[in-house]
PDB file of N, CA and C in Angstrom:
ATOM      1  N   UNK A   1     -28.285 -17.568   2.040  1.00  0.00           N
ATOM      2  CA  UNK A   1     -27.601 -16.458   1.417  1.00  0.00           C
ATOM      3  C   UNK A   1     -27.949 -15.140   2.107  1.00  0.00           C
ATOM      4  N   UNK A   2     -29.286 -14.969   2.390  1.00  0.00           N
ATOM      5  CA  UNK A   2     -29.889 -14.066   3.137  1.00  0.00           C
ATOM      6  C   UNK A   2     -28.910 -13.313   3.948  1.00  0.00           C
ATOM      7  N   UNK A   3     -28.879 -14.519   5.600  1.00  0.00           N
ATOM      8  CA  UNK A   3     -28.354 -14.480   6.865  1.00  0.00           C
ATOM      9  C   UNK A   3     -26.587 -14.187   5.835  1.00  0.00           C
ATOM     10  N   UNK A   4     -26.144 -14.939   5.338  1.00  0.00           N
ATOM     11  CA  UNK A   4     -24.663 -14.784   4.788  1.00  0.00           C
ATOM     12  C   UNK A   4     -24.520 -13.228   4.375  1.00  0.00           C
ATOM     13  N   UNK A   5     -25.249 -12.340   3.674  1.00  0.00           N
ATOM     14  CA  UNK A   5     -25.159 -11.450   3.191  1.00  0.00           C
ATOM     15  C   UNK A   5     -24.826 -10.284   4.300  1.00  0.00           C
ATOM     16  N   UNK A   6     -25.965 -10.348   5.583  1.00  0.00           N
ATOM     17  CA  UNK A   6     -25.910  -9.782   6.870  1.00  0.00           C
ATOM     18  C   UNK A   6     -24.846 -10.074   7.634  1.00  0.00           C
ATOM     19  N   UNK A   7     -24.563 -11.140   7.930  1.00  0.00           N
ATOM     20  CA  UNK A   7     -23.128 -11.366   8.228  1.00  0.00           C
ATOM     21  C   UNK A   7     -21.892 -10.669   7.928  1.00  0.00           C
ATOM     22  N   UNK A   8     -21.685 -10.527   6.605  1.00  0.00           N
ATOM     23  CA  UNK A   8     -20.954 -10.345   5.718  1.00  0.00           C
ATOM     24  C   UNK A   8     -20.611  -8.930   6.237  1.00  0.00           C
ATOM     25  N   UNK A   9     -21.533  -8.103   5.871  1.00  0.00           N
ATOM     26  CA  UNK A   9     -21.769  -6.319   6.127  1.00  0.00           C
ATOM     27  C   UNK A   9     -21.295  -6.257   7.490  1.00  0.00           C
ATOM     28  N   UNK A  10     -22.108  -6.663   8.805  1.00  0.00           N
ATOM     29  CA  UNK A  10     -21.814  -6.745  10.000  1.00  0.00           C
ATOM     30  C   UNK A  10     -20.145  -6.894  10.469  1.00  0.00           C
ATOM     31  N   UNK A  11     -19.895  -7.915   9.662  1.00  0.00           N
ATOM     32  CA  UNK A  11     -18.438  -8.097   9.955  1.00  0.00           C
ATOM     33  C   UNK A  11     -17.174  -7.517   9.611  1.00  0.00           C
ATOM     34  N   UNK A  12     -17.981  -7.192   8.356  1.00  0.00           N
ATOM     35  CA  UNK A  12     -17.147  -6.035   7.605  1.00  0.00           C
ATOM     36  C   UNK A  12     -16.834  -4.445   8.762  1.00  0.00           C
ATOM     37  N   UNK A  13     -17.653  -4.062   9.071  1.00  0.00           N
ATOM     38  CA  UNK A  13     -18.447  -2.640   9.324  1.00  0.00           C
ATOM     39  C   UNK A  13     -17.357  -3.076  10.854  1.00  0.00           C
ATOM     40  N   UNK A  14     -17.695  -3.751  11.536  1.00  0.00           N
ATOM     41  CA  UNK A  14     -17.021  -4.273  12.926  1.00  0.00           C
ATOM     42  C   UNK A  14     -15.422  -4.428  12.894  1.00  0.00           C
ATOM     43  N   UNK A  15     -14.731  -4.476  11.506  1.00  0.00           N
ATOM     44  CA  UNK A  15     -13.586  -5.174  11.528  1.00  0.00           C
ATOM     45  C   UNK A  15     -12.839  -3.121  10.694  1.00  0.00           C
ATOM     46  N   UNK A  16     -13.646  -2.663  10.532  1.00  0.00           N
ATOM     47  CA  UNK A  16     -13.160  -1.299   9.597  1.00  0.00           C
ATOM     48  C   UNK A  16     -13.328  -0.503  11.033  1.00  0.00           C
ATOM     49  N   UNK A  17     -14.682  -0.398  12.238  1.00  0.00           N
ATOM     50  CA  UNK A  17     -14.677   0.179  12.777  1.00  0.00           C
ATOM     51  C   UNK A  17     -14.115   0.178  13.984  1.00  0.00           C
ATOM     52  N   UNK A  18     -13.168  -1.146  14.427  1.00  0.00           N
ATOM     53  CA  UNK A  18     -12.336  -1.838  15.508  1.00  0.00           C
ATOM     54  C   UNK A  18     -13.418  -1.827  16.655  1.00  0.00           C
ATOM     55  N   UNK A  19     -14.686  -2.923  15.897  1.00  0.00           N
ATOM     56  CA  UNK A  19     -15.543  -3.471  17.080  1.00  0.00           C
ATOM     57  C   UNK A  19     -16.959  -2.464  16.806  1.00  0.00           C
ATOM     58  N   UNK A  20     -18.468  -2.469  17.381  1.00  0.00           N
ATOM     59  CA  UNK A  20     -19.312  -2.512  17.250  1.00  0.00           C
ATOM     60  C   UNK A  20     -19.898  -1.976  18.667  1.00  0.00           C
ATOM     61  N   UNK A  21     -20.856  -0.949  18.960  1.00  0.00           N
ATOM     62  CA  UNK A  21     -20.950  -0.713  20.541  1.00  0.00           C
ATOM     63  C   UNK A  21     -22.869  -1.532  20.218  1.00  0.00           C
ATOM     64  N   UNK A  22     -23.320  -1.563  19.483  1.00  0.00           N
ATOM     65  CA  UNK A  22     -24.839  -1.922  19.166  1.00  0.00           C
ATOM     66  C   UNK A  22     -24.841  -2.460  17.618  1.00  0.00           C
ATOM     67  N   UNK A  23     -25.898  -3.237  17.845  1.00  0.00           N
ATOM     68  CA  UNK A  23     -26.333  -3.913  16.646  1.00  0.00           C
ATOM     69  C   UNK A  23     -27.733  -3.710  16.664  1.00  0.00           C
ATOM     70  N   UNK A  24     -28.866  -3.070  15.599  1.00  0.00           N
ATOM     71  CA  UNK A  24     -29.998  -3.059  15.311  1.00  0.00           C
ATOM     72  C   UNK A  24     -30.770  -3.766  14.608  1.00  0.00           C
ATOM     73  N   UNK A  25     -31.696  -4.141  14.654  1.00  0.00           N
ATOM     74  CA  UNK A  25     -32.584  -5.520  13.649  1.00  0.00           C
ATOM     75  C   UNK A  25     -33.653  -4.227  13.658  1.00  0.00           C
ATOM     76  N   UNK A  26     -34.076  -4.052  12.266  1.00  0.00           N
ATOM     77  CA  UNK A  26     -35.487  -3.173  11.740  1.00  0.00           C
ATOM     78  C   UNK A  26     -35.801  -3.639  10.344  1.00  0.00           C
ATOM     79  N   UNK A  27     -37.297  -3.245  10.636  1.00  0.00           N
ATOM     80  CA  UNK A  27     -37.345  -3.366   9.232  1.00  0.00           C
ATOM     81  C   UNK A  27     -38.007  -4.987   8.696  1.00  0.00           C
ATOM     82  N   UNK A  28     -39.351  -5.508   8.111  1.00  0.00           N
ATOM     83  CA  UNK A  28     -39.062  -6.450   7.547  1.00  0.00           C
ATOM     84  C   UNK A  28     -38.794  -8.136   8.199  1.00  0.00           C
ATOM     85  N   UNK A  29     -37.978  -9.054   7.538  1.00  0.00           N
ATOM     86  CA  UNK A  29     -37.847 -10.261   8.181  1.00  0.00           C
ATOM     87  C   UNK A  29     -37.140 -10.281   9.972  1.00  0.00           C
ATOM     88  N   UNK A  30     -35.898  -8.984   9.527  1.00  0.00           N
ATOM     89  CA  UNK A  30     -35.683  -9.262  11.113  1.00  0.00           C
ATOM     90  C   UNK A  30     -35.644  -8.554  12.425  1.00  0.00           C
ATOM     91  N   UNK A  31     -37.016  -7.574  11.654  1.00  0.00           N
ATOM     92  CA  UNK A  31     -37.775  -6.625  13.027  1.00  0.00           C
ATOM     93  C   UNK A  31     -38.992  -7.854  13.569  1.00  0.00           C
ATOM     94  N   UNK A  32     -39.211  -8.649  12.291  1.00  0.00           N
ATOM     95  CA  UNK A  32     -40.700  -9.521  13.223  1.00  0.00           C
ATOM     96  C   UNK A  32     -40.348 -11.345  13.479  1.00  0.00           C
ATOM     97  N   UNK A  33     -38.938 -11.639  12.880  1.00  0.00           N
ATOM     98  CA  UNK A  33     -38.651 -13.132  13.271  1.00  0.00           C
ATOM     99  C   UNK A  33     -37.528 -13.107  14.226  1.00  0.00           C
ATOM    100  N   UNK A  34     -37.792 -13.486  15.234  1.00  0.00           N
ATOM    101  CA  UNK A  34     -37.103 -14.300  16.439  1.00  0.00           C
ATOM    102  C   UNK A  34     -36.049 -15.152  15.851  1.00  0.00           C
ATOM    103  N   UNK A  35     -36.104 -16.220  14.799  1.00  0.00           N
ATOM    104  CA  UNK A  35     -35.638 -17.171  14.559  1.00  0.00           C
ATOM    105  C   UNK A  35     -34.122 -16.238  13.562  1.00  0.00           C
ATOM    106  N   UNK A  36     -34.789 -16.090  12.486  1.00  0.00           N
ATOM    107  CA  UNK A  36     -33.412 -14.896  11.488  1.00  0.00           C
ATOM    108  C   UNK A  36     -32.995 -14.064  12.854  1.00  0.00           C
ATOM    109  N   UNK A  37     -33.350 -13.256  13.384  1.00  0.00           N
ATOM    110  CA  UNK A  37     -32.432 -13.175  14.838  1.00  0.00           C
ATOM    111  C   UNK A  37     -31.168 -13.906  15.201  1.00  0.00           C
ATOM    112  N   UNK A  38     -32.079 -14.523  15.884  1.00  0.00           N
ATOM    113  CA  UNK A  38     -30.915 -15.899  16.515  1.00  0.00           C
ATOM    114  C   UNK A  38     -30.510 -16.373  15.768  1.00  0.00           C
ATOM    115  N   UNK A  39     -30.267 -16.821  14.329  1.00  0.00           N
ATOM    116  CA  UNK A  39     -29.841 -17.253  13.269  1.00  0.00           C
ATOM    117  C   UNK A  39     -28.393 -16.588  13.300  1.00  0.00           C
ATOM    118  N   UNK A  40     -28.675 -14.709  12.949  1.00  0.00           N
ATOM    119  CA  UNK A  40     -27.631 -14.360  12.933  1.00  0.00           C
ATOM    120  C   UNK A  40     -26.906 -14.102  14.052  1.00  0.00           C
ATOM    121  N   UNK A  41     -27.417 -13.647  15.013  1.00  0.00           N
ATOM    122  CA  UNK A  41     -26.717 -13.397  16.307  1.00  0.00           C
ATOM    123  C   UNK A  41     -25.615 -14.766  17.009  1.00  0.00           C
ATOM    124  N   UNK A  42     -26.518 -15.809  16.529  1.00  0.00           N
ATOM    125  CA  UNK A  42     -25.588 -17.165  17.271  1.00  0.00           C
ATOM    126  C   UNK A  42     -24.106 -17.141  16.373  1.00  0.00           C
ATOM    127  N   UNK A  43     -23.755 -16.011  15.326  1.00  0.00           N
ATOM    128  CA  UNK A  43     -22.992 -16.011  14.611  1.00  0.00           C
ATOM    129  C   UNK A  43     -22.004 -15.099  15.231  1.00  0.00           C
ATOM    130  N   UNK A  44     -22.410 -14.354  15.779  1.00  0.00           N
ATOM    131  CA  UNK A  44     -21.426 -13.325  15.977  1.00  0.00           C
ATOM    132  C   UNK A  44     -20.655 -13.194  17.625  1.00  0.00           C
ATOM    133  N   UNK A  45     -20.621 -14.421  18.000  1.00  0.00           N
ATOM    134  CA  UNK A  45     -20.024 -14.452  18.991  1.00  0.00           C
ATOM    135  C   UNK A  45     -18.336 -14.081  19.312  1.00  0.00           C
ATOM    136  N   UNK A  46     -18.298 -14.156  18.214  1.00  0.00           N
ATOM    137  CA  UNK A  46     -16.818 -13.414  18.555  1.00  0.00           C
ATOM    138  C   UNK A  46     -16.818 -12.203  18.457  1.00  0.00           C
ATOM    139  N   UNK A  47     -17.995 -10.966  18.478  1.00  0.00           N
ATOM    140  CA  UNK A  47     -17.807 -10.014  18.931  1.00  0.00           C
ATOM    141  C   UNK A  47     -18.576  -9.956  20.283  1.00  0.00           C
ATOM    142  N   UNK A  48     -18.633 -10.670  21.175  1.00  0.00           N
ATOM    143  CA  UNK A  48     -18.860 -10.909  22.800  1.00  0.00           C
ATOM    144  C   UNK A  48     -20.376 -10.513  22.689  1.00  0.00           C
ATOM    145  N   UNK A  49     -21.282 -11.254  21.325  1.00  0.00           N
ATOM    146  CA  UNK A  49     -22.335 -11.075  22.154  1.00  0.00           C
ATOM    147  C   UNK A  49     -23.303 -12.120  22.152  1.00  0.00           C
ATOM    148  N   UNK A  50     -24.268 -12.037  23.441  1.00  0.00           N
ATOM    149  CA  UNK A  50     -24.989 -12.829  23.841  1.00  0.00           C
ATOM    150  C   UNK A  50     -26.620 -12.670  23.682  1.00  0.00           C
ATOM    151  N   UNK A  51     -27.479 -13.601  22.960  1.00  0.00           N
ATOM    152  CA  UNK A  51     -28.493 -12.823  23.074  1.00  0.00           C
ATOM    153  C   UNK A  51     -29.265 -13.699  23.969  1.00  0.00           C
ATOM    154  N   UNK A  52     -30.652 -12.623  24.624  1.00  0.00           N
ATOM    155  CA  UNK A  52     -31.331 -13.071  25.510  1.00  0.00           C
ATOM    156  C   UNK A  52     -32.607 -13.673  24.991  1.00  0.00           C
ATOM    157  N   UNK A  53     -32.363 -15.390  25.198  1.00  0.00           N
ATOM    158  CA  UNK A  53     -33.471 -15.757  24.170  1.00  0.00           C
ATOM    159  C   UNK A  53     -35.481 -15.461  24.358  1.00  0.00           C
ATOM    160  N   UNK A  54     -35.417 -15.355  25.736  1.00  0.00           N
ATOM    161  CA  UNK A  54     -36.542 -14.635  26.271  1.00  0.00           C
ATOM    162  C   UNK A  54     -36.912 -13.510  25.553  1.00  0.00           C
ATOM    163  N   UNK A  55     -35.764 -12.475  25.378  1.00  0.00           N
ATOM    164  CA  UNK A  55     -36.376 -10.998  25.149  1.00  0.00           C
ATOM    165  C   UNK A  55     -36.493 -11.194  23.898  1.00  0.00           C
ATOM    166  N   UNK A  56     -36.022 -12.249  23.013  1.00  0.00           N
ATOM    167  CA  UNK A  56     -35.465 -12.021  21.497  1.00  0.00           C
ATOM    168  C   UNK A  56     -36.999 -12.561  20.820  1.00  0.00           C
ATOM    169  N   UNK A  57     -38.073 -13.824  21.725  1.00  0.00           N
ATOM    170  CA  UNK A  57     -38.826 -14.214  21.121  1.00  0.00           C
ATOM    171  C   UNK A  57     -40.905 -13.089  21.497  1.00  0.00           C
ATOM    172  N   UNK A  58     -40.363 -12.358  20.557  1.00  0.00           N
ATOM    173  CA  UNK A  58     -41.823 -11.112  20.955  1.00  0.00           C
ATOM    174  C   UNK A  58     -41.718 -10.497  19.649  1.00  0.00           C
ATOM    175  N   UNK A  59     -42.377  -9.227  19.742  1.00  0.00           N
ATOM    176  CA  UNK A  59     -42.851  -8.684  18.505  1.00  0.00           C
ATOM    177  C   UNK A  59     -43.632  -7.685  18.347  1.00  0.00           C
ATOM    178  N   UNK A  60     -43.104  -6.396  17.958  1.00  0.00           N
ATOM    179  CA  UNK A  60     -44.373  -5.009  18.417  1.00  0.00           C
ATOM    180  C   UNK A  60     -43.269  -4.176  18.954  1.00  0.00           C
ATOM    181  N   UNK A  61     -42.397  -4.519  20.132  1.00  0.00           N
ATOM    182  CA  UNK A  61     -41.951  -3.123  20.702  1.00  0.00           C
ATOM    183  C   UNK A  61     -40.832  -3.410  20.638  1.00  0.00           C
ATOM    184  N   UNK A  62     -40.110  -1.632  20.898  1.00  0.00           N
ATOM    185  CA  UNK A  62     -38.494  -2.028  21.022  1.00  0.00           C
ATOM    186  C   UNK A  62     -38.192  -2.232  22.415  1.00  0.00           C
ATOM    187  N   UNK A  63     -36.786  -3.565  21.740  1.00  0.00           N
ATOM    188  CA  UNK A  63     -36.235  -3.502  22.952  1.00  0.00           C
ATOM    189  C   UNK A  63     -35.230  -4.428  22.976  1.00  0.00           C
ATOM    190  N   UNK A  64     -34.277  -4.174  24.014  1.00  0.00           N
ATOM    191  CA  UNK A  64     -32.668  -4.842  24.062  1.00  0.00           C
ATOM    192  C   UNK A  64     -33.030  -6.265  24.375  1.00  0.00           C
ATOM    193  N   UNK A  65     -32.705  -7.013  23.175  1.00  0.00           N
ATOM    194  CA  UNK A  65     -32.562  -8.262  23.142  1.00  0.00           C
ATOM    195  C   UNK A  65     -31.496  -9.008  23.571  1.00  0.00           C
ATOM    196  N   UNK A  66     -30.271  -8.512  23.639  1.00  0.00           N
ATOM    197  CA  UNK A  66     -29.121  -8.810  24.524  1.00  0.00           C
ATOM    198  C   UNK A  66     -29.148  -9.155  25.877  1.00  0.00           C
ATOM    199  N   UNK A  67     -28.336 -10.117  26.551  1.00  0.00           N
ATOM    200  CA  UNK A  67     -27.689 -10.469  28.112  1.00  0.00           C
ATOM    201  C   UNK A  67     -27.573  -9.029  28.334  1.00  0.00           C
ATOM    202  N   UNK A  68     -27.926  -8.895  30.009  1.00  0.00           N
ATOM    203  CA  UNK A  68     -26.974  -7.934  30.100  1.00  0.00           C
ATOM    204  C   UNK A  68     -25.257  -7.969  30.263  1.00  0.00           C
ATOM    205  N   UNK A  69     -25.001  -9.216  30.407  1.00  0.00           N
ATOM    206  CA  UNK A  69     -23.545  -9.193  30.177  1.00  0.00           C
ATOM    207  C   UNK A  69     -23.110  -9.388  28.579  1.00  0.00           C
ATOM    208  N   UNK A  70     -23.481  -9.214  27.821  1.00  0.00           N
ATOM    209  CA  UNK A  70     -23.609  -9.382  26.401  1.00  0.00           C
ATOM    210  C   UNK A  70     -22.586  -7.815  25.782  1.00  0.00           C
ATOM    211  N   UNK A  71     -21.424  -7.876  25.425  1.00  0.00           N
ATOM    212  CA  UNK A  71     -20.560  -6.898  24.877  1.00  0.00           C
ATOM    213  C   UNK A  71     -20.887  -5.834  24.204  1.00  0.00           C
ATOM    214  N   UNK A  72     -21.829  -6.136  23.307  1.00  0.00           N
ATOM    215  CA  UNK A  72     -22.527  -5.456  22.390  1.00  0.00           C
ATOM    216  C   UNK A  72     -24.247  -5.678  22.327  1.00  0.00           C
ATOM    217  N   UNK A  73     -24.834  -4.368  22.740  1.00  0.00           N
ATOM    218  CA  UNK A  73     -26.163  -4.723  22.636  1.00  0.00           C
ATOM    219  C   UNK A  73     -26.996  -4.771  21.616  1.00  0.00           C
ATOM    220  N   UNK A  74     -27.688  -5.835  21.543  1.00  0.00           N
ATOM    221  CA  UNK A  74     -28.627  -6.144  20.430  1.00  0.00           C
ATOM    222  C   UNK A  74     -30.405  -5.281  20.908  1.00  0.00           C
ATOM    223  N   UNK A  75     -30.396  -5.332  19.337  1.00  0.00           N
ATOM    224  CA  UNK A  75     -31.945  -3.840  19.774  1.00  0.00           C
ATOM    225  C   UNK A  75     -32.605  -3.930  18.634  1.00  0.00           C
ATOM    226  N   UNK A  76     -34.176  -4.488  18.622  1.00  0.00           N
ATOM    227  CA  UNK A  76     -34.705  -4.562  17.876  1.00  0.00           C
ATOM    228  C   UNK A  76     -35.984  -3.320  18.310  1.00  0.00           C
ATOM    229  N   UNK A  77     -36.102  -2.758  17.145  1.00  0.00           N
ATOM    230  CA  UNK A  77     -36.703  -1.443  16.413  1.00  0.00           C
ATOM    231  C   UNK A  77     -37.653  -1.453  15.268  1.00  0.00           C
ATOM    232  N   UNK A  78     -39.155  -1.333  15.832  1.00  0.00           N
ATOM    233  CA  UNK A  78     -39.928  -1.471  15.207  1.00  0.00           C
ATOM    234  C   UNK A  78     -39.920  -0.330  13.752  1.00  0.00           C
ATOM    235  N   UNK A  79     -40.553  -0.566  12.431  1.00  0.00           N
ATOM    236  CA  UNK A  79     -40.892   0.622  12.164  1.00  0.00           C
ATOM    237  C   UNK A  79     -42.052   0.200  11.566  1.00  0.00           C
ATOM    238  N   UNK A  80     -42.873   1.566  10.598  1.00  0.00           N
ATOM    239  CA  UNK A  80     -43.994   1.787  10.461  1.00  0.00           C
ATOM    240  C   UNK A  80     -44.071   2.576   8.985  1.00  0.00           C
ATOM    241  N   UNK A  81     -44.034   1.816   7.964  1.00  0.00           N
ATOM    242  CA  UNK A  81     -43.363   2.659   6.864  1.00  0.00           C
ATOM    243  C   UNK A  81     -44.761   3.576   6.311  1.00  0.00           C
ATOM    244  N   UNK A  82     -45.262   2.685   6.266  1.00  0.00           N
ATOM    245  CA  UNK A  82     -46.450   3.292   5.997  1.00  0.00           C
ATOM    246  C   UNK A  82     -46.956   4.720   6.676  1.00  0.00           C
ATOM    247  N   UNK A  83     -47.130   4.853   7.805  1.00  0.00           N
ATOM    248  CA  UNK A  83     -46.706   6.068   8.775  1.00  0.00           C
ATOM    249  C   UNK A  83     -45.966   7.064   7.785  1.00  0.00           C
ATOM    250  N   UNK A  84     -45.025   6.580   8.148  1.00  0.00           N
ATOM    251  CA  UNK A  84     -43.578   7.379   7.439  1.00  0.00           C
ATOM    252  C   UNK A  84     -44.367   8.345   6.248  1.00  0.00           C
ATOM    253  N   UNK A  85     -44.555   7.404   5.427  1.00  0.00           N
ATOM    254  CA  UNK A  85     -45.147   7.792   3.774  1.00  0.00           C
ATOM    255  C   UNK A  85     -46.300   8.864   3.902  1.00  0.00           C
ATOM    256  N   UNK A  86     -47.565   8.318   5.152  1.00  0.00           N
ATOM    257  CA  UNK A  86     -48.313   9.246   5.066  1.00  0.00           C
ATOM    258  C   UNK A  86     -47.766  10.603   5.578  1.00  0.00           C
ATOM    259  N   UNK A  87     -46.848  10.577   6.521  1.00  0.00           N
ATOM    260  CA  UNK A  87     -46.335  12.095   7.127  1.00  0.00           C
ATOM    261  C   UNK A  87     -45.599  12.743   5.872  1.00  0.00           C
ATOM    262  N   UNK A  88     -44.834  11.762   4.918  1.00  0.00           N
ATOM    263  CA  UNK A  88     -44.226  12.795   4.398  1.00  0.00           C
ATOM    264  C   UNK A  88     -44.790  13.364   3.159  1.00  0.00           C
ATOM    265  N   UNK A  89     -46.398  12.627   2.633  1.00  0.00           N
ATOM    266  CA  UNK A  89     -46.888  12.844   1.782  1.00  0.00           C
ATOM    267  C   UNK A  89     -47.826  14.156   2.564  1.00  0.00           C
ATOM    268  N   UNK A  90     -48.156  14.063   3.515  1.00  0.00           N
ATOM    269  CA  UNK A  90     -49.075  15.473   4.343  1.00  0.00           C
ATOM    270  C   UNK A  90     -48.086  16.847   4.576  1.00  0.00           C
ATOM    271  N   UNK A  91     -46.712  16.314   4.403  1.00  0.00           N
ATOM    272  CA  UNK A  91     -45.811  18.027   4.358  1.00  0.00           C
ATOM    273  C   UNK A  91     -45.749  17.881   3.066  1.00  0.00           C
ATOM    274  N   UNK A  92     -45.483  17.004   1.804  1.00  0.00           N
ATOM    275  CA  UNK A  92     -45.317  17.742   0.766  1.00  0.00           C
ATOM    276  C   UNK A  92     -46.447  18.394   0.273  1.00  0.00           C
ATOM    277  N   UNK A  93     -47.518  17.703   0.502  1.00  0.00           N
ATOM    278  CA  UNK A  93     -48.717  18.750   0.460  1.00  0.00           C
ATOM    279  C   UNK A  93     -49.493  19.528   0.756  1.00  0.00           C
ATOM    280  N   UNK A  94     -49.261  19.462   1.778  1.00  0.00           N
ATOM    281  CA  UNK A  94     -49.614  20.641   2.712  1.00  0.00           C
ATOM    282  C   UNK A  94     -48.318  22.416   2.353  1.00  0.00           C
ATOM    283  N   UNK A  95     -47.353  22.124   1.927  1.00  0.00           N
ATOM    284  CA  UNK A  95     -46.376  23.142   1.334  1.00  0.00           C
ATOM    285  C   UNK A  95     -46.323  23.593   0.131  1.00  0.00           C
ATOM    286  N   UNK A  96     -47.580  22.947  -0.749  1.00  0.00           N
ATOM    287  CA  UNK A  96     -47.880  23.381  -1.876  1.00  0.00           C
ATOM    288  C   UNK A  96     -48.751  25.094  -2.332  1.00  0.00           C
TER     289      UNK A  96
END
């Protein structure tokens, strides 16, 4: 249901916006699994893309997981929420 749900949005968003120039994975299950990756990506071949199963299986940094002949590039994007929280908890208090 997961992967179906992502699908779903993706295809939607691609079919309203006549096609897709990038696709991002962050965040969670599919900033750190390889596998939900390729799960969904082996799905979306009818928007011409290819992923590079080399680049797709790592973890930690960003980076274009796509062929380079791949239509649409795939780009996985680490984040750091925690980070996040402490910066924005040090300006709200620090502006007090």
């Amino acid at each position: 249901m997961y992967n179906k749900g992502i699908l779903k949005y993706i295809g939607a968003y691609a079919a309203y916006m006549n096609g897709v120039d990038v696709i991002v994975f962050t965040a969670g299950t599919l900033e750190n699994s390889a596998v939900q990756r390729k799960l969904i990506v082996d799905n979306l071949g009818y928007l011409g893309i290819k992923l590079d199963e080399n680049k797709n299986n790592f973890r930690g940094e960003e980076r274009i997981i796509s062929t380079d002949n791949s239509k649409v590039k795939v780009i996985v994007v680490p984040t750091n929420e925690e980070l996040m929280i402490a910066k924005d908890t040090y300006r709200l208090v620090t502006s007090l």
